[in-house]
C-alpha atoms as a PDB file:
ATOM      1  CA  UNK A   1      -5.070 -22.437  29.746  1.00  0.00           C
ATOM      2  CA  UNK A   2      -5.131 -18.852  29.604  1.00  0.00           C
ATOM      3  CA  UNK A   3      -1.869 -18.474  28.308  1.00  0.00           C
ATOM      4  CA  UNK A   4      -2.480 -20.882  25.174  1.00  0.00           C
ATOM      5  CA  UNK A   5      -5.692 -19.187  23.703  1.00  0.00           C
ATOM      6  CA  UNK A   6      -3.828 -15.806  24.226  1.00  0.00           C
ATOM      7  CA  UNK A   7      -0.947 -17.465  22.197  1.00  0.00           C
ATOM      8  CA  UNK A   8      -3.436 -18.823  19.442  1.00  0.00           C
ATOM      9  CA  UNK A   9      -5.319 -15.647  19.046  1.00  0.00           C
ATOM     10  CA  UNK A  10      -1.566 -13.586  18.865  1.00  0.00           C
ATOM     11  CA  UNK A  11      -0.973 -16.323  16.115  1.00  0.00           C
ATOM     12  CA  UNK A  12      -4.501 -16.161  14.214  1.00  0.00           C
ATOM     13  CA  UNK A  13      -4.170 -12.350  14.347  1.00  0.00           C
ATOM     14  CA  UNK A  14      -0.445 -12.275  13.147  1.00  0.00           C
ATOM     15  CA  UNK A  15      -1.487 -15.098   9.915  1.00  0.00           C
ATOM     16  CA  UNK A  16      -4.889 -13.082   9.079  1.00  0.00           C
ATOM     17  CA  UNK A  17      -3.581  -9.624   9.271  1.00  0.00           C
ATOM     18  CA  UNK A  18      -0.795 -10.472   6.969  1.00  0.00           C
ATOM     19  CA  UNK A  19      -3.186 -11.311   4.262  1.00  0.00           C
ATOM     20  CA  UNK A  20      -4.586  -8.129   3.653  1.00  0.00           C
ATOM     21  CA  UNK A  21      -1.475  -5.897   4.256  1.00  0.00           C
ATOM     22  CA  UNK A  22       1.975  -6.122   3.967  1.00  0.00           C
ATOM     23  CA  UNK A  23       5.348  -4.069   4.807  1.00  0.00           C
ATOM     24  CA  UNK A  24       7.629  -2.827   1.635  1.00  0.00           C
ATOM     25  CA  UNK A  25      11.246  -1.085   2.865  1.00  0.00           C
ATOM     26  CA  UNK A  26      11.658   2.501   0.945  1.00  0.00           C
ATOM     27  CA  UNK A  27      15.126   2.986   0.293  1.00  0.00           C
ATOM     28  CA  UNK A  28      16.279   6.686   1.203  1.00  0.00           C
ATOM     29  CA  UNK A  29      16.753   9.230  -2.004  1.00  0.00           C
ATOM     30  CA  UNK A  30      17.037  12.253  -2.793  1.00  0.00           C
ATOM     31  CA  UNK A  31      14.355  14.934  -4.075  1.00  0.00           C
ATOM     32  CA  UNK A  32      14.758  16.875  -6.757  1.00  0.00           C
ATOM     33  CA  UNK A  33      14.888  20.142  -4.982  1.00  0.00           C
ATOM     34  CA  UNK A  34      18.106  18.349  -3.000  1.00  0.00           C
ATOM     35  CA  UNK A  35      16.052  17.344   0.234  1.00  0.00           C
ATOM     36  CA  UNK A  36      17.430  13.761   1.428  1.00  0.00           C
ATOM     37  CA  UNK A  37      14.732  11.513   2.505  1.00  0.00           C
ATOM     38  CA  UNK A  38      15.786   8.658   5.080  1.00  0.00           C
ATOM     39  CA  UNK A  39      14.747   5.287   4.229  1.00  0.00           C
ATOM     40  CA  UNK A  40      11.467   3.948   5.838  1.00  0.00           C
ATOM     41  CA  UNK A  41       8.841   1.010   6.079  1.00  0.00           C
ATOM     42  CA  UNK A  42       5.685   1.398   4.558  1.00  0.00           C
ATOM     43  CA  UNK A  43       2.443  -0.622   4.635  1.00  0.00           C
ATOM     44  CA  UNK A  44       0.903  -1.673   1.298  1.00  0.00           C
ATOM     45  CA  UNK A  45      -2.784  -3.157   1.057  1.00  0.00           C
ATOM     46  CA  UNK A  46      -3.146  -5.871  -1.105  1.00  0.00           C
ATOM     47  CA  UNK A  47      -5.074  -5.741  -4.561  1.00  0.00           C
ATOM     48  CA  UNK A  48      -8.187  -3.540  -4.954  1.00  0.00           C
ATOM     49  CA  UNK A  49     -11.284  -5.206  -4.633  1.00  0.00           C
ATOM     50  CA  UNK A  50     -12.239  -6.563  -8.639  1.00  0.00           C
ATOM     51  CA  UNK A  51     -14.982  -4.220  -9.376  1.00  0.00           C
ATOM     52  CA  UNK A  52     -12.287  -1.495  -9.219  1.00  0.00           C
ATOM     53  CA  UNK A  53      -9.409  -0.146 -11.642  1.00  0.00           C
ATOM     54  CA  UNK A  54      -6.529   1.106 -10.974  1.00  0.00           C
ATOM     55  CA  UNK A  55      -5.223   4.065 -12.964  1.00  0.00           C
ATOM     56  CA  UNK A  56      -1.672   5.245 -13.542  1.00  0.00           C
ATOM     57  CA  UNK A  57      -0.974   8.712 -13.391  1.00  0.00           C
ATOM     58  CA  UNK A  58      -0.559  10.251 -16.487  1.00  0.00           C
ATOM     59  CA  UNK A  59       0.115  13.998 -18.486  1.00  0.00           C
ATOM     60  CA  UNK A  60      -2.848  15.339 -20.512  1.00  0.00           C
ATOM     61  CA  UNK A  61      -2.406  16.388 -23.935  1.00  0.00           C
ATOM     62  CA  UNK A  62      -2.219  20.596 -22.101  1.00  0.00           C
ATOM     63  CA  UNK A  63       0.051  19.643 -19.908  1.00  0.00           C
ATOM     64  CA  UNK A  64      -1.906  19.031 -16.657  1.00  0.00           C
ATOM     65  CA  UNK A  65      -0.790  15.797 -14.753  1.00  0.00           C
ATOM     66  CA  UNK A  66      -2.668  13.508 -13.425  1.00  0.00           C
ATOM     67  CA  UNK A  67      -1.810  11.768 -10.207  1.00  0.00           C
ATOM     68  CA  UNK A  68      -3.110   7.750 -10.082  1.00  0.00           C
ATOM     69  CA  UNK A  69      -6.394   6.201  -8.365  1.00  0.00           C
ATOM     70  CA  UNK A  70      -8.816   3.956  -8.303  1.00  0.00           C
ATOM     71  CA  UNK A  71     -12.123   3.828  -9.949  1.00  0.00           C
ATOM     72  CA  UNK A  72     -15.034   1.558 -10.331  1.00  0.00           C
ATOM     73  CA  UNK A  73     -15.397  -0.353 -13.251  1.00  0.00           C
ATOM     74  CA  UNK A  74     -17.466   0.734 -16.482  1.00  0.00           C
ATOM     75  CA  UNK A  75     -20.650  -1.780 -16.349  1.00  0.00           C
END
């Protein structure tokens, strides 16, 4: 009996968890400054929550770049 609630809970846990993260493969590259960068597995949540934006990065008109994020929307 044991056994088979351990088994649903590993199940429930493996279904739920998947819905609010998942795994994207990196291939390797290389960097600009000629560093090689091996190929990995990163996590990646799922959509931000709707009363959020997300913002590319972006160059201002001086030259200072922006990197991107996430803001709350303008009511």
């Amino acid at each position: 009996m044991n056994k088979i609630i351990a088994l649903m809970f590993v199940f429930v846990m493996g279904t739920t968890c998947g819905a609010f993260a998942k795994e994207v493969r990196v291939k390797g590259y290389t960097k600009k400054d000629g560093t090689k960068v091996e190929g990995y597995t990163r996590t990646v949540k799922d959509k931000a929550p709707a009363d959020t934006v997300e913002v590319k990065g972006y160059t201002k008109k001086d030259g200072t770049k922006v990197a991107g994020y996430t803001r709350k929307k303008a009511k």
